[in-house]
C-alpha atoms as a PDB file:
ATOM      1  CA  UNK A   1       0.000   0.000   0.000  1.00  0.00           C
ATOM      2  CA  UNK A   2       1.336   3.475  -0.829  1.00  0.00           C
ATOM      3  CA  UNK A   3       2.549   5.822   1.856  1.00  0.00           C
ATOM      4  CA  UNK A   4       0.868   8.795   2.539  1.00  0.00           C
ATOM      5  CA  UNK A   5       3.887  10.875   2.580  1.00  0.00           C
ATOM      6  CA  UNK A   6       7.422  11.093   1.318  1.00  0.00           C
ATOM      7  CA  UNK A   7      10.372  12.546   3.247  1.00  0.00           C
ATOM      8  CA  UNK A   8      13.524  13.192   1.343  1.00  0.00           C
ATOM      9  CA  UNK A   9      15.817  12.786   4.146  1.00  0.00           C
ATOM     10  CA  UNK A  10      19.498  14.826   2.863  1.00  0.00           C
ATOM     11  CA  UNK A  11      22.483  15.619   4.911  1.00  0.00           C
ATOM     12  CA  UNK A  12      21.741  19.361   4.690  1.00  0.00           C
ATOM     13  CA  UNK A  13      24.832  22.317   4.444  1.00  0.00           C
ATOM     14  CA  UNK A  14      25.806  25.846   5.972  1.00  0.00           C
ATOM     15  CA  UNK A  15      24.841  27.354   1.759  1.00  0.00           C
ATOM     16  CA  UNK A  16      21.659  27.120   1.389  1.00  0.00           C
ATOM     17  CA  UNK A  17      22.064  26.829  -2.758  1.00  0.00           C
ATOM     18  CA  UNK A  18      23.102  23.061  -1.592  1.00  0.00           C
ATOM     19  CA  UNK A  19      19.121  22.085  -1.068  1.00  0.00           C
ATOM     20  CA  UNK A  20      18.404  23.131  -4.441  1.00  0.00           C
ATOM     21  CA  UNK A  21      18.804  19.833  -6.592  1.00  0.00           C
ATOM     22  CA  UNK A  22      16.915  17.652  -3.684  1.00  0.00           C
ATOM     23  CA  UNK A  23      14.394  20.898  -3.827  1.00  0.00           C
ATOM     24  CA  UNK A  24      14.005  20.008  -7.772  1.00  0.00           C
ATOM     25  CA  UNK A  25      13.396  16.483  -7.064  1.00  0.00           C
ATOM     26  CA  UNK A  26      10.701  17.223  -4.589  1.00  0.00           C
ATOM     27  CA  UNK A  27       9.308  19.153  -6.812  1.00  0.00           C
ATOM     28  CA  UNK A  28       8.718  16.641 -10.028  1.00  0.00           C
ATOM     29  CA  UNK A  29       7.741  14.079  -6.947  1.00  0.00           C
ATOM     30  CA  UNK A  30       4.543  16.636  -6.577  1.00  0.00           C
ATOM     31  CA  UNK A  31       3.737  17.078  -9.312  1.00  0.00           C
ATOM     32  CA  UNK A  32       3.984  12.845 -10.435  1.00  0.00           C
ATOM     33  CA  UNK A  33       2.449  12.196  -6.978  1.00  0.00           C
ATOM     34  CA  UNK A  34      -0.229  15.109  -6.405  1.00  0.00           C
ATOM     35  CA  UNK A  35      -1.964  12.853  -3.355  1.00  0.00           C
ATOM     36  CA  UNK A  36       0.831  12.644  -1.268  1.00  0.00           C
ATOM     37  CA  UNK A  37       2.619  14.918   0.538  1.00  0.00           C
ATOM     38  CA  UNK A  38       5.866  15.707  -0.125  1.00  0.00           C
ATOM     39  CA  UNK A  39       8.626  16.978   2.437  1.00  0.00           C
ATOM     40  CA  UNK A  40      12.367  17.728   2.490  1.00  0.00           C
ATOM     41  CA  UNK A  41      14.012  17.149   5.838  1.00  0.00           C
ATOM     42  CA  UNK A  42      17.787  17.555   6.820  1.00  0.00           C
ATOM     43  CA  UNK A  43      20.306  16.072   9.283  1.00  0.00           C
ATOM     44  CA  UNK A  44      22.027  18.803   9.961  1.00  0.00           C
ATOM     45  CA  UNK A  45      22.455  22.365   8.915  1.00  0.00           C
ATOM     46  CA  UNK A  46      19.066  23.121   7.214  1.00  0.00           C
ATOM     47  CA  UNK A  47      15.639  22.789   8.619  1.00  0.00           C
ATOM     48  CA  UNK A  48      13.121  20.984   8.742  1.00  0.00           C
ATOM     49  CA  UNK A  49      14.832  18.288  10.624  1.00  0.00           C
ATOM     50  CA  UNK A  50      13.585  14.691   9.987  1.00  0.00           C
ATOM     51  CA  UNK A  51      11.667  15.150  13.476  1.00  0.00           C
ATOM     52  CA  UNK A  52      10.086  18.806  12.481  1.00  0.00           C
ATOM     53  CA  UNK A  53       8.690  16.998   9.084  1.00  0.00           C
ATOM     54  CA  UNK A  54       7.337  14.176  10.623  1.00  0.00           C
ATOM     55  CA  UNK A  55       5.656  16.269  13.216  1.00  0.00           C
ATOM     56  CA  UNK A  56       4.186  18.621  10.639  1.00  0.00           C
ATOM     57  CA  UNK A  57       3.218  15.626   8.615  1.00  0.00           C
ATOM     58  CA  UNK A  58       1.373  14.641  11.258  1.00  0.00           C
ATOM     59  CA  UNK A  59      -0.828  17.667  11.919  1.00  0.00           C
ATOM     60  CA  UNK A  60      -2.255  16.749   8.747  1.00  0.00           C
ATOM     61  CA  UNK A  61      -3.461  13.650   9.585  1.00  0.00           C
ATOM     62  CA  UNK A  62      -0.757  11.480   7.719  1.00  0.00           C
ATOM     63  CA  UNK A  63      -0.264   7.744   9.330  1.00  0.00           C
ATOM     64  CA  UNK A  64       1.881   6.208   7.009  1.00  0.00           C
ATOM     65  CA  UNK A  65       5.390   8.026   5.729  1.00  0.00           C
ATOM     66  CA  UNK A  66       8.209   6.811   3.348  1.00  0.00           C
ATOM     67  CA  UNK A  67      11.896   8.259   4.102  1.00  0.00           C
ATOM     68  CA  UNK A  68      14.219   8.087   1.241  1.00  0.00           C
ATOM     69  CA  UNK A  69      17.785   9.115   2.278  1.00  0.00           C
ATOM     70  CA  UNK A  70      19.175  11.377  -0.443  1.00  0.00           C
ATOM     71  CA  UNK A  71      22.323  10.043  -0.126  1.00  0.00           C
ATOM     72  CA  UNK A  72      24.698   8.135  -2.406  1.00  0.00           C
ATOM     73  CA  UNK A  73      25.044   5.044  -0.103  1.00  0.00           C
ATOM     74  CA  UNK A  74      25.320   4.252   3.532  1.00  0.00           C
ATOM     75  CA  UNK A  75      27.892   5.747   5.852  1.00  0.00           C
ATOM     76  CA  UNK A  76      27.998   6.957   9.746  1.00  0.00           C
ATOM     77  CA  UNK A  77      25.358   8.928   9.456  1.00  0.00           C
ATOM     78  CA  UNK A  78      22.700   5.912   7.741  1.00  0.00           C
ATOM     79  CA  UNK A  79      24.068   2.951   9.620  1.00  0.00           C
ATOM     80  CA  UNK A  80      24.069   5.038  13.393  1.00  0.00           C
ATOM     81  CA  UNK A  81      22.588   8.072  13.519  1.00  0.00           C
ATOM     82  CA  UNK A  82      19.099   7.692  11.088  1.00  0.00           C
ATOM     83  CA  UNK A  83      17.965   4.388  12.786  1.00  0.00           C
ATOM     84  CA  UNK A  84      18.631   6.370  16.431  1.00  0.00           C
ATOM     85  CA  UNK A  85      16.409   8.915  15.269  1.00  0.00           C
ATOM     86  CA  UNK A  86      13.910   6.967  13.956  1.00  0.00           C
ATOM     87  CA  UNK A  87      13.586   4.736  16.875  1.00  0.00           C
ATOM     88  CA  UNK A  88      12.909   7.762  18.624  1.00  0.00           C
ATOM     89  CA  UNK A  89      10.477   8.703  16.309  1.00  0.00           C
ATOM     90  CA  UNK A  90       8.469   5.285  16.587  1.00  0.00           C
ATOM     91  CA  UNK A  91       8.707   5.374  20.371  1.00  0.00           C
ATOM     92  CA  UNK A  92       7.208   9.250  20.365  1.00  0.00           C
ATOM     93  CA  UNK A  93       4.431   8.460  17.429  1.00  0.00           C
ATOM     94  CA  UNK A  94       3.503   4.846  17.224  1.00  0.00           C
ATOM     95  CA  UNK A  95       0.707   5.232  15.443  1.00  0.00           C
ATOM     96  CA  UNK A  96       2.617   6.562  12.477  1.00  0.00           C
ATOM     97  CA  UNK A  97       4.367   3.912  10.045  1.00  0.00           C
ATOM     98  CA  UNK A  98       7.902   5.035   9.397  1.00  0.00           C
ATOM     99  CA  UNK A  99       9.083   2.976   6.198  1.00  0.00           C
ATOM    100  CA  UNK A 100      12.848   3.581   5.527  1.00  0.00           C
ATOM    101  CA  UNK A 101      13.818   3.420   1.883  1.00  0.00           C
ATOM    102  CA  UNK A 102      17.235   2.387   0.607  1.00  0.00           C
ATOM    103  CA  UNK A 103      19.441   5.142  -0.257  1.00  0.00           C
ATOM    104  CA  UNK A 104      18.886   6.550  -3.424  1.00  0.00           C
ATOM    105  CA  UNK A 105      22.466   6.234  -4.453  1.00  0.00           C
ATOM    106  CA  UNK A 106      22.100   2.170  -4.077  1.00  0.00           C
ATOM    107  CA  UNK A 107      19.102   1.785  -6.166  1.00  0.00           C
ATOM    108  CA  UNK A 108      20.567  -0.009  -9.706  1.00  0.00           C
ATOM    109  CA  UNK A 109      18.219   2.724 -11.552  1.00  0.00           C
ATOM    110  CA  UNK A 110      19.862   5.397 -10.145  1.00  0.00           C
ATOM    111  CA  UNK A 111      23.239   4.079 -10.809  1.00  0.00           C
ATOM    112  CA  UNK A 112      22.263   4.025 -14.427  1.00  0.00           C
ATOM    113  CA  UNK A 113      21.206   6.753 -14.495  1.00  0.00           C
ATOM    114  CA  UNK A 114      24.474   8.791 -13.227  1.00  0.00           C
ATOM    115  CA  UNK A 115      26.244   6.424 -15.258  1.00  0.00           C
ATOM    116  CA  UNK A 116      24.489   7.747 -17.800  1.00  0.00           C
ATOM    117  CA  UNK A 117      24.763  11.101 -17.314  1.00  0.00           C
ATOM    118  CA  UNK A 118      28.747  10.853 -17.097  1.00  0.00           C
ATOM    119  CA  UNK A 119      29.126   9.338 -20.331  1.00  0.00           C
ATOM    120  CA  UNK A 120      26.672  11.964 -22.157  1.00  0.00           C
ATOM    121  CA  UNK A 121      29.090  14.587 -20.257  1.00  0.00           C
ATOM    122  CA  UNK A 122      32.689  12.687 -21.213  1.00  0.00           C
ATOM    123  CA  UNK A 123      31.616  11.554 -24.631  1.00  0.00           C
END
């Protein structure tokens, strides 16, 4: 069953011109998805935090949420940091299904896809 909502969860940066490609994304997710919301959070840096846009995804009555990390594969911050905060998450809001997506950067597709683009850059 689909999710209500999608969070793109992104490490986040001091410029705020860093946001701006996982803004896009959100973006074309809106429009392709018009009956779900869809949120940008960050880890650090940049608001809303992960715990600010599942809050404000609640207030609007949304029970089921998918979390895509925007990131190009696991590290520290996936494999110690995300699960900590989303145990907190499910202890504060149980009644909310937190589904964690892979990371976008280890989904074949996406590989392709940047494969893609490289060679259409280099060729």
């Amino acid at each position: 069953m689909a999710s209500d909502a999608i969070i793109l969860f992104a490490h986040g940066a001091r410029d705020p011109a860093w946001a701006k490609p996982v803004t896009a994304v959100a973006e074309c997710l809106r429009s392709r998805f018009p009956d779900r919301q869809i949120k940008v959070a960050f880890l650090e840096f940049m608001s809303p935090t992960l715990a600010e846009a599942v809050v404000q995804l609640r207030a609007s009555s949304t029970t089921s949420i998918d979390i895509l990390p925007f990131f190009i594969a696991q590290g520290g911050h996936l494999r110690k940091e995300l699960p900590e905060m989303l145990e907190a998450l499910r202890a504060s809001y149980p009644e909310t299904q937190l589904h964690l997506l892979p990371p976008l950067g280890e989904l074949p597709e996406v590989q392709a896809a940047m494969a893609n683009a490289i060679a259409a850059l280099v060729a």
